[in-house]
C-alpha atoms as a PDB file:
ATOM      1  CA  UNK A   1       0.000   0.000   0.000  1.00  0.00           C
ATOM      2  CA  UNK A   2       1.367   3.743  -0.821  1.00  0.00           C
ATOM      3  CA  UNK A   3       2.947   5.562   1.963  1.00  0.00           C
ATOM      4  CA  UNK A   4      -0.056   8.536   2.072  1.00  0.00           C
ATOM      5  CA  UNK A   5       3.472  10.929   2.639  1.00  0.00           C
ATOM      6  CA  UNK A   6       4.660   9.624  -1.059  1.00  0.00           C
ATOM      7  CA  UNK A   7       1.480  10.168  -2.728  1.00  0.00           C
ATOM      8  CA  UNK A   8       1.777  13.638  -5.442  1.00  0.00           C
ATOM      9  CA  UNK A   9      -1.051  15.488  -7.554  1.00  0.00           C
ATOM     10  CA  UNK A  10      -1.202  14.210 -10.924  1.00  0.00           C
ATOM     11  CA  UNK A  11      -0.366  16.242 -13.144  1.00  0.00           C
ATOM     12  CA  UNK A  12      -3.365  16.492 -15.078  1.00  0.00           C
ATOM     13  CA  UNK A  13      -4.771  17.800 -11.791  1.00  0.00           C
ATOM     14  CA  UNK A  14      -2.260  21.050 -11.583  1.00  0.00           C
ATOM     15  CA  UNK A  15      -4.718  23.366 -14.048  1.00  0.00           C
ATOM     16  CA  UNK A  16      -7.464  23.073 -11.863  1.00  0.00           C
ATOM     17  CA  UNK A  17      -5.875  23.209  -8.159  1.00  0.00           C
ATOM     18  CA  UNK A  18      -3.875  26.515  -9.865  1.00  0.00           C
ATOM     19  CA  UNK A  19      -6.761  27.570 -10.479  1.00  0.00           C
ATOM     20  CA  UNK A  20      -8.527  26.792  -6.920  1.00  0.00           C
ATOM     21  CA  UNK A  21      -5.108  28.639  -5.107  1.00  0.00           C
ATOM     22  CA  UNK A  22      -5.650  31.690  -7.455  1.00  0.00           C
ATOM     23  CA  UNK A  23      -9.254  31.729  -6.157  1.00  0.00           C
ATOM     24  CA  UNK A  24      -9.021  31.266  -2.777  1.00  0.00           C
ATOM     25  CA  UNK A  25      -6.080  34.231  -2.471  1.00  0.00           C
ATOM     26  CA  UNK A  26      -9.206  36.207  -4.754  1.00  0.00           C
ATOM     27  CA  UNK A  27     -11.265  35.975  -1.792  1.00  0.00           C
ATOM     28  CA  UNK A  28      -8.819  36.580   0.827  1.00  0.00           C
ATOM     29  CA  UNK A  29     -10.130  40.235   1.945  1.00  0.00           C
ATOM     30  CA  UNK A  30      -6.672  40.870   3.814  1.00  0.00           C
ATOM     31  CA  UNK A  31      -4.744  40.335   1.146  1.00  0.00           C
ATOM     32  CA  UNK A  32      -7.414  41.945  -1.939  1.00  0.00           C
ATOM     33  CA  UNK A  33      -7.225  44.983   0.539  1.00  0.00           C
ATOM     34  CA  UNK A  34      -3.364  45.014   0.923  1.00  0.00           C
ATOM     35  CA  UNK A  35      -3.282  45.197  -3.452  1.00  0.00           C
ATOM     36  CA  UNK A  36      -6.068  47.759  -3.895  1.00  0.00           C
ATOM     37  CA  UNK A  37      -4.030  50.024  -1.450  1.00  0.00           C
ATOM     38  CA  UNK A  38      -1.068  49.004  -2.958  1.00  0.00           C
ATOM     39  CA  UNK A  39       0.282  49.255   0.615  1.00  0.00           C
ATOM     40  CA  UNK A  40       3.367  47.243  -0.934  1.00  0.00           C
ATOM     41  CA  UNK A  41       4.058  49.714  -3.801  1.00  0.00           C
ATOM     42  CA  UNK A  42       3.474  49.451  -7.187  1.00  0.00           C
ATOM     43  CA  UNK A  43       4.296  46.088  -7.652  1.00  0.00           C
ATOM     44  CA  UNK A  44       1.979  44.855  -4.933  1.00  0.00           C
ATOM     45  CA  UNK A  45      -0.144  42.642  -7.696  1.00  0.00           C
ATOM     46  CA  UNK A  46       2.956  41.232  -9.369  1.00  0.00           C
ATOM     47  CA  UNK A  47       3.818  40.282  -5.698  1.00  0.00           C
ATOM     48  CA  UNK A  48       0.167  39.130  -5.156  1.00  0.00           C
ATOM     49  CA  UNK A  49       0.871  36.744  -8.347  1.00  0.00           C
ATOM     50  CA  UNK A  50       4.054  35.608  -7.477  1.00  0.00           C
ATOM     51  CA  UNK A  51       2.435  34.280  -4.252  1.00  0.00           C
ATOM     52  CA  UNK A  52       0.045  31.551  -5.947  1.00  0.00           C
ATOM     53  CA  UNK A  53       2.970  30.518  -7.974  1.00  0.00           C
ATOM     54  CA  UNK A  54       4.975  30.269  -4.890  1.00  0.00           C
ATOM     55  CA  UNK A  55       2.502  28.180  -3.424  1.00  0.00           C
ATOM     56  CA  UNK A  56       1.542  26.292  -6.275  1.00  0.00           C
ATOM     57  CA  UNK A  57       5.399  25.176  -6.515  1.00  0.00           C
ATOM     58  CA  UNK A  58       5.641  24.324  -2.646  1.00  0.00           C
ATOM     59  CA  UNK A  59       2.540  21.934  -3.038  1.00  0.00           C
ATOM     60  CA  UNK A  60       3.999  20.381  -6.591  1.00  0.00           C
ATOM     61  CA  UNK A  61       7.568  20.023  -6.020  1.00  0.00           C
ATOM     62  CA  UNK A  62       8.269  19.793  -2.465  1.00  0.00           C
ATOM     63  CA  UNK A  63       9.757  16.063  -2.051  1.00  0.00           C
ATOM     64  CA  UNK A  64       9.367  16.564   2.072  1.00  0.00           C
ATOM     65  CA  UNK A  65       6.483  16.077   3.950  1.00  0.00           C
ATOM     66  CA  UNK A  66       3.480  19.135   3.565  1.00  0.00           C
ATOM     67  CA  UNK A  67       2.949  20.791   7.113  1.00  0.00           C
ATOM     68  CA  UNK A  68       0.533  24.025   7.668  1.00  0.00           C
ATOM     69  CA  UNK A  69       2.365  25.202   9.631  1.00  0.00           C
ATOM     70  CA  UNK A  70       4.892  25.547   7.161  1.00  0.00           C
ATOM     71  CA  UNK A  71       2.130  27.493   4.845  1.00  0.00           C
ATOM     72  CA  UNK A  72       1.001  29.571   7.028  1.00  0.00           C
ATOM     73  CA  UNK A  73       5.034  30.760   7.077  1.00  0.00           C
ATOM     74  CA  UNK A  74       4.457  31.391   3.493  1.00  0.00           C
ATOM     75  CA  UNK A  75       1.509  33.327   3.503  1.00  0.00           C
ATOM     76  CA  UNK A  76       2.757  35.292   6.243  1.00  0.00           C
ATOM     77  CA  UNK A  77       5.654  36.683   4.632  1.00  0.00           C
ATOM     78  CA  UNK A  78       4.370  37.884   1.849  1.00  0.00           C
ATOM     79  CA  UNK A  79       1.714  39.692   3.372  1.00  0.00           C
ATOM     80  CA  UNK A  80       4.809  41.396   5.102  1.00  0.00           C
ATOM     81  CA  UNK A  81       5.750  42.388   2.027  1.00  0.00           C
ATOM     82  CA  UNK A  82       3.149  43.978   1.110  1.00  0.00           C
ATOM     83  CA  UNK A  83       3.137  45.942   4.183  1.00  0.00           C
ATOM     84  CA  UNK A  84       0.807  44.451   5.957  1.00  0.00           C
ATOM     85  CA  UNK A  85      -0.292  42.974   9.392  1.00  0.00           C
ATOM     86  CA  UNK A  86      -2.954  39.965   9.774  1.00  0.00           C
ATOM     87  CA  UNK A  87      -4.278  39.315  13.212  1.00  0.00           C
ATOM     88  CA  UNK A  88      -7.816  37.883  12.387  1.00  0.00           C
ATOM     89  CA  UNK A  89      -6.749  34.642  11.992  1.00  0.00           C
ATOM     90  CA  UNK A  90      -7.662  34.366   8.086  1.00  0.00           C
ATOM     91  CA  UNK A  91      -4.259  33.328   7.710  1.00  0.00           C
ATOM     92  CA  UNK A  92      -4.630  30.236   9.182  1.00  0.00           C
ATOM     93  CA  UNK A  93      -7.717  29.878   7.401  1.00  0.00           C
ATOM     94  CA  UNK A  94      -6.453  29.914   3.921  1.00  0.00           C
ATOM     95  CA  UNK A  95      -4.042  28.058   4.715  1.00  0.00           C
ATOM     96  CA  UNK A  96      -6.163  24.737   5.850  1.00  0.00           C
ATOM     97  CA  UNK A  97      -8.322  25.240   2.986  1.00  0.00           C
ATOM     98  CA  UNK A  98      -5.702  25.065   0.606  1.00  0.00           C
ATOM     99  CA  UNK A  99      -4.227  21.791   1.875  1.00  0.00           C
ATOM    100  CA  UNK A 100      -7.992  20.735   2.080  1.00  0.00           C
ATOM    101  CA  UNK A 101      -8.134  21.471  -1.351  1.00  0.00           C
ATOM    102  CA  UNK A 102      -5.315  19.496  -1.943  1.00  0.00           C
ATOM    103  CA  UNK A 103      -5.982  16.337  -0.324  1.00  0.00           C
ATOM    104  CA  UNK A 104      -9.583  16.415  -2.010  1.00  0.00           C
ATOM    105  CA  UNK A 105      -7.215  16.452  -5.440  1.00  0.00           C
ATOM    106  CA  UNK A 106      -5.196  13.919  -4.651  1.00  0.00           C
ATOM    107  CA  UNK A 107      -8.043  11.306  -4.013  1.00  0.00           C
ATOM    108  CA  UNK A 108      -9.287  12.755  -7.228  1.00  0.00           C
ATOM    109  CA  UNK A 109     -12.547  14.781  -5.733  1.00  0.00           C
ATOM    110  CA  UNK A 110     -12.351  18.079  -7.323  1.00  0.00           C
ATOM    111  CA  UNK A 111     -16.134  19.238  -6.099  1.00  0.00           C
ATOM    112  CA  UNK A 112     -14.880  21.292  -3.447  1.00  0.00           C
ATOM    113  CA  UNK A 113     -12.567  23.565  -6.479  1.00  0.00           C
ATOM    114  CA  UNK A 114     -15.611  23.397  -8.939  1.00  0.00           C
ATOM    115  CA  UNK A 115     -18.006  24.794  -6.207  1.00  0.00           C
ATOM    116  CA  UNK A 116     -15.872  27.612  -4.842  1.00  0.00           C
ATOM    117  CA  UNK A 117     -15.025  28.967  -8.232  1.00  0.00           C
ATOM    118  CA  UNK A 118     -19.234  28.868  -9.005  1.00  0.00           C
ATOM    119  CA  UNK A 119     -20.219  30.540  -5.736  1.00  0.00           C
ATOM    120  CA  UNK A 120     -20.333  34.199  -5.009  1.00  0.00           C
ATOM    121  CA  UNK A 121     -17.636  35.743  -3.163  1.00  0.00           C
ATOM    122  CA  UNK A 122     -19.124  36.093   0.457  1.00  0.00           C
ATOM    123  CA  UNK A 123     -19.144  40.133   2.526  1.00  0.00           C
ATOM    124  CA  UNK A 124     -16.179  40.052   4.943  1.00  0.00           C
ATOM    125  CA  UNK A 125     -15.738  42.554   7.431  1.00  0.00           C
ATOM    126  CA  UNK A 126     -11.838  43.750   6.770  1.00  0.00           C
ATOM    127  CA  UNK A 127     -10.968  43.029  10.833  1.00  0.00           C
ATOM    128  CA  UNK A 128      -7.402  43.344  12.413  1.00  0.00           C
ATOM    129  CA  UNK A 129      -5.442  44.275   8.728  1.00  0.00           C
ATOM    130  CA  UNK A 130      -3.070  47.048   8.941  1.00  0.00           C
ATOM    131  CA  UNK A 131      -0.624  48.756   7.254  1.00  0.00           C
ATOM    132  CA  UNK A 132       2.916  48.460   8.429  1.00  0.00           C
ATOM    133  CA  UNK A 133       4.273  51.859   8.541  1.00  0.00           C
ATOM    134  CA  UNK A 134       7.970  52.701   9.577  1.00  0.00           C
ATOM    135  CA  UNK A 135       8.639  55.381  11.767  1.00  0.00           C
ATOM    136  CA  UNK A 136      10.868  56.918   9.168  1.00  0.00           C
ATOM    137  CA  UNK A 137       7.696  57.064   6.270  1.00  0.00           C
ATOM    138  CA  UNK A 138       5.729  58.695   9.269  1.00  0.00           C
ATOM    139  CA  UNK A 139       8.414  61.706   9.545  1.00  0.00           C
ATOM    140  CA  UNK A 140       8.537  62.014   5.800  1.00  0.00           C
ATOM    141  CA  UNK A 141       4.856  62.035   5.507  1.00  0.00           C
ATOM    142  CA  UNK A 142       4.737  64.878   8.289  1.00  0.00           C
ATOM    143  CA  UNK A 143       7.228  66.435   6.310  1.00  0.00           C
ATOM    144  CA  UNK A 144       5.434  66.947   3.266  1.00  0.00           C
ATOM    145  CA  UNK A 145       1.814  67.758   5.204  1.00  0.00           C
ATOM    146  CA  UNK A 146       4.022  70.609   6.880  1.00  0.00           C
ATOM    147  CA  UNK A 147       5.254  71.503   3.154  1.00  0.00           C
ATOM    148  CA  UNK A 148       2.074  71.647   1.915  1.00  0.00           C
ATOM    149  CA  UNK A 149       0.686  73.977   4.467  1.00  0.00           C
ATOM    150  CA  UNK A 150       3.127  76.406   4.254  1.00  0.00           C
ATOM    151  CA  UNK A 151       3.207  76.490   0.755  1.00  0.00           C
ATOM    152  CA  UNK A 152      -1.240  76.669   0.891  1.00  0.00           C
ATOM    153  CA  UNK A 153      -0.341  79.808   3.149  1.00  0.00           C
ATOM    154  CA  UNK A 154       1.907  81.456   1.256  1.00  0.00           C
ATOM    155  CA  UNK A 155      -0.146  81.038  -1.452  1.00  0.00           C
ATOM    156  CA  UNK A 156      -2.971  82.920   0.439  1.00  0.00           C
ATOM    157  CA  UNK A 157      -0.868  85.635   1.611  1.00  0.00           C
ATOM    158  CA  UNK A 158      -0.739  84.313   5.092  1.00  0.00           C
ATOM    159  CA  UNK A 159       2.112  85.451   7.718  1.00  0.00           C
ATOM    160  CA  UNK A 160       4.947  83.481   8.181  1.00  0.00           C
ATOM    161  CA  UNK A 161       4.027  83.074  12.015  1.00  0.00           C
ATOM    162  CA  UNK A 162       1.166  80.609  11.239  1.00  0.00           C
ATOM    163  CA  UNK A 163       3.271  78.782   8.769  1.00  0.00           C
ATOM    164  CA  UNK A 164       5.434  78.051  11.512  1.00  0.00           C
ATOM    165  CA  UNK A 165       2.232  77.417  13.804  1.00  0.00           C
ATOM    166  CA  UNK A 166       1.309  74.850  11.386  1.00  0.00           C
ATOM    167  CA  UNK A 167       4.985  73.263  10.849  1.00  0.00           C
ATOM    168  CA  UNK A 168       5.056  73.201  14.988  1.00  0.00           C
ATOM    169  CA  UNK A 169       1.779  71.324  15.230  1.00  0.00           C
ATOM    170  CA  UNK A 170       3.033  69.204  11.978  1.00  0.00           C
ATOM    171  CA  UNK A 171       6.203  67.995  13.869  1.00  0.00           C
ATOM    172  CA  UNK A 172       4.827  67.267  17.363  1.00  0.00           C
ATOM    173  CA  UNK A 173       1.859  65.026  15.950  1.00  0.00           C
ATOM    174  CA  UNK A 174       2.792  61.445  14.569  1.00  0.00           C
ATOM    175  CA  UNK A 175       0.276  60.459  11.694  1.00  0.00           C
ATOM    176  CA  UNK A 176      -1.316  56.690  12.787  1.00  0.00           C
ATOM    177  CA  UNK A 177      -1.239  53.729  11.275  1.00  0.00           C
ATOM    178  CA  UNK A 178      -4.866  52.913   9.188  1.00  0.00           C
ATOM    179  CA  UNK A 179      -6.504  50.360  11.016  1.00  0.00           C
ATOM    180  CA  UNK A 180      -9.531  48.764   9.877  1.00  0.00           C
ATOM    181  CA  UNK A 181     -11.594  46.960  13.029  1.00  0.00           C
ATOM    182  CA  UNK A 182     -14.844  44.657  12.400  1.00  0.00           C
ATOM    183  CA  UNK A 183     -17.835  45.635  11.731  1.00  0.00           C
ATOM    184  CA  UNK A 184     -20.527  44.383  14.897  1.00  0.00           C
ATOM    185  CA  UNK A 185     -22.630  44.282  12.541  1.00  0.00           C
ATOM    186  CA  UNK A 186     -21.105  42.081   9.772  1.00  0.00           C
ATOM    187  CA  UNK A 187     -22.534  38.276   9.052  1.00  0.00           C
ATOM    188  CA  UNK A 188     -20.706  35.697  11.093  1.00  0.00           C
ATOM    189  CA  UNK A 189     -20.475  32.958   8.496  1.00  0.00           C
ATOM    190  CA  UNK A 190     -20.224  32.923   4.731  1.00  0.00           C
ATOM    191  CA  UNK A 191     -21.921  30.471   2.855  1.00  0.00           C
ATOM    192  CA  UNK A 192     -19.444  28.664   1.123  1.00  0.00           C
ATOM    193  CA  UNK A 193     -18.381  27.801   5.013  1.00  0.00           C
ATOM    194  CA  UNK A 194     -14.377  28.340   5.004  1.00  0.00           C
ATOM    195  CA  UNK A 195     -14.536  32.350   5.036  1.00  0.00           C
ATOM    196  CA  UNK A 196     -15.243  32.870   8.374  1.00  0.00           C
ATOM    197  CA  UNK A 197     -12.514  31.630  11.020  1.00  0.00           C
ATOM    198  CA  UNK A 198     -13.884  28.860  13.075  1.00  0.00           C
ATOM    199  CA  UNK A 199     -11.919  26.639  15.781  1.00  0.00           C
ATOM    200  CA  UNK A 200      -8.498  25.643  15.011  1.00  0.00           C
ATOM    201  CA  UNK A 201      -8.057  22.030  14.932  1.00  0.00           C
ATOM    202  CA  UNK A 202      -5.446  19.521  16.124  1.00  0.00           C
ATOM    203  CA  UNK A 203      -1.678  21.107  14.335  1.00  0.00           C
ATOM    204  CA  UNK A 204      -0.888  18.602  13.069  1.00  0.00           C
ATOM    205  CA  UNK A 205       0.910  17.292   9.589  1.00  0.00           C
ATOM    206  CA  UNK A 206      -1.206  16.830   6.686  1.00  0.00           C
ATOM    207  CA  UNK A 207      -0.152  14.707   3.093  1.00  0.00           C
END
């Protein structure tokens, strides 16, 4: 009987669990938000991209054993670099529904792919995504507000003592990170049923 560690996808399985990664990553809200923001710079959907290949490569050719745990690594850093924090445990999420998605593929069941990519994308709060912003982007960013003013003001004919009000108040204020918290009043379950973060089970390794 085949060791269930040795068993691979077939390859004439790859197009469609591609396809399932690229739509799961579609509906993750942290990481949709993190591209439309472009809170990784102007490459943040090339970098978006090169994460489902990443991860279609680490299922496909990795000879060692698959862990979550070791997923969850990979989605983690590159929402890093895209700037971005994830404490709402959607992470974790993706990441078992991926390597759900994956074991359903490799006993040949591909209903769970077929039905995600036919249902609608669920309404998720954004809760506990944030940029990442350095302290030295902060002081540049006050920088140019307090440029700005006193350029507005001079522009107005304004004195130069509330240019330097404004510069004073500009310097002494640090601008805060965008946070986005949940909405109370957001659904608590999708209907597809992996959206929402449920209980975590056993960590353990999957094949």
């Amino acid at each position: 009987m085949e060791d269930p560690a040795n068993r691979r996808l077939p390859a004439d399985a790859f197009p469609l669990f591609q396809g399932g990664i690229k739509c799961v990553l579609s509906r993750w809200s942290a990481l949709q938000l993190a591209v439309e923001n472009e809170w990784g710079g102007r490459d943040s959907l090339r970098k978006s991209e090169l994460l489902c290949s990443d991860i279609f490569t680490w299922f496909t050719q990795n000879k060692e054993t698959l862990y979550v745990d070791d997923l969850e690594i990979i989605l983690n850093e590159a929402m890093l670099s895209l700037n971005t924090e994830v404490d709402d445990g959607s992470i974790e999420e993706v990441a078992d529904k991926m390597i759900d998605m994956y074991e359903d593929c490799l006993d040949g069941n591909y209903e769970s792919i077929e039905n995600l990519m036919q249902s609608q994308p669920p309404r998720v709060a954004h809760s506990h995504v944030s940029q990442v912003v350095s302290d030295d982007e902060e002081e540049e960013d006050d920088d140019d507000d307090a440029k700005n003013a006193r350029d507005a003001m001079r522009n107005d004919g304004s004195s130069d003592m509330m240019v330097d009000a404004i510069e004073y108040q500009s310097n002494s204020t640090s601008q805060p990170k965008r946070v986005y918290q949940p909405n109370p009043e957001a659904t608590a379950e999708a209907e597809d049923g992996w959206v929402q973060v449920t209980s975590r089970r056993n960590r353990g390794n999957r094949n």
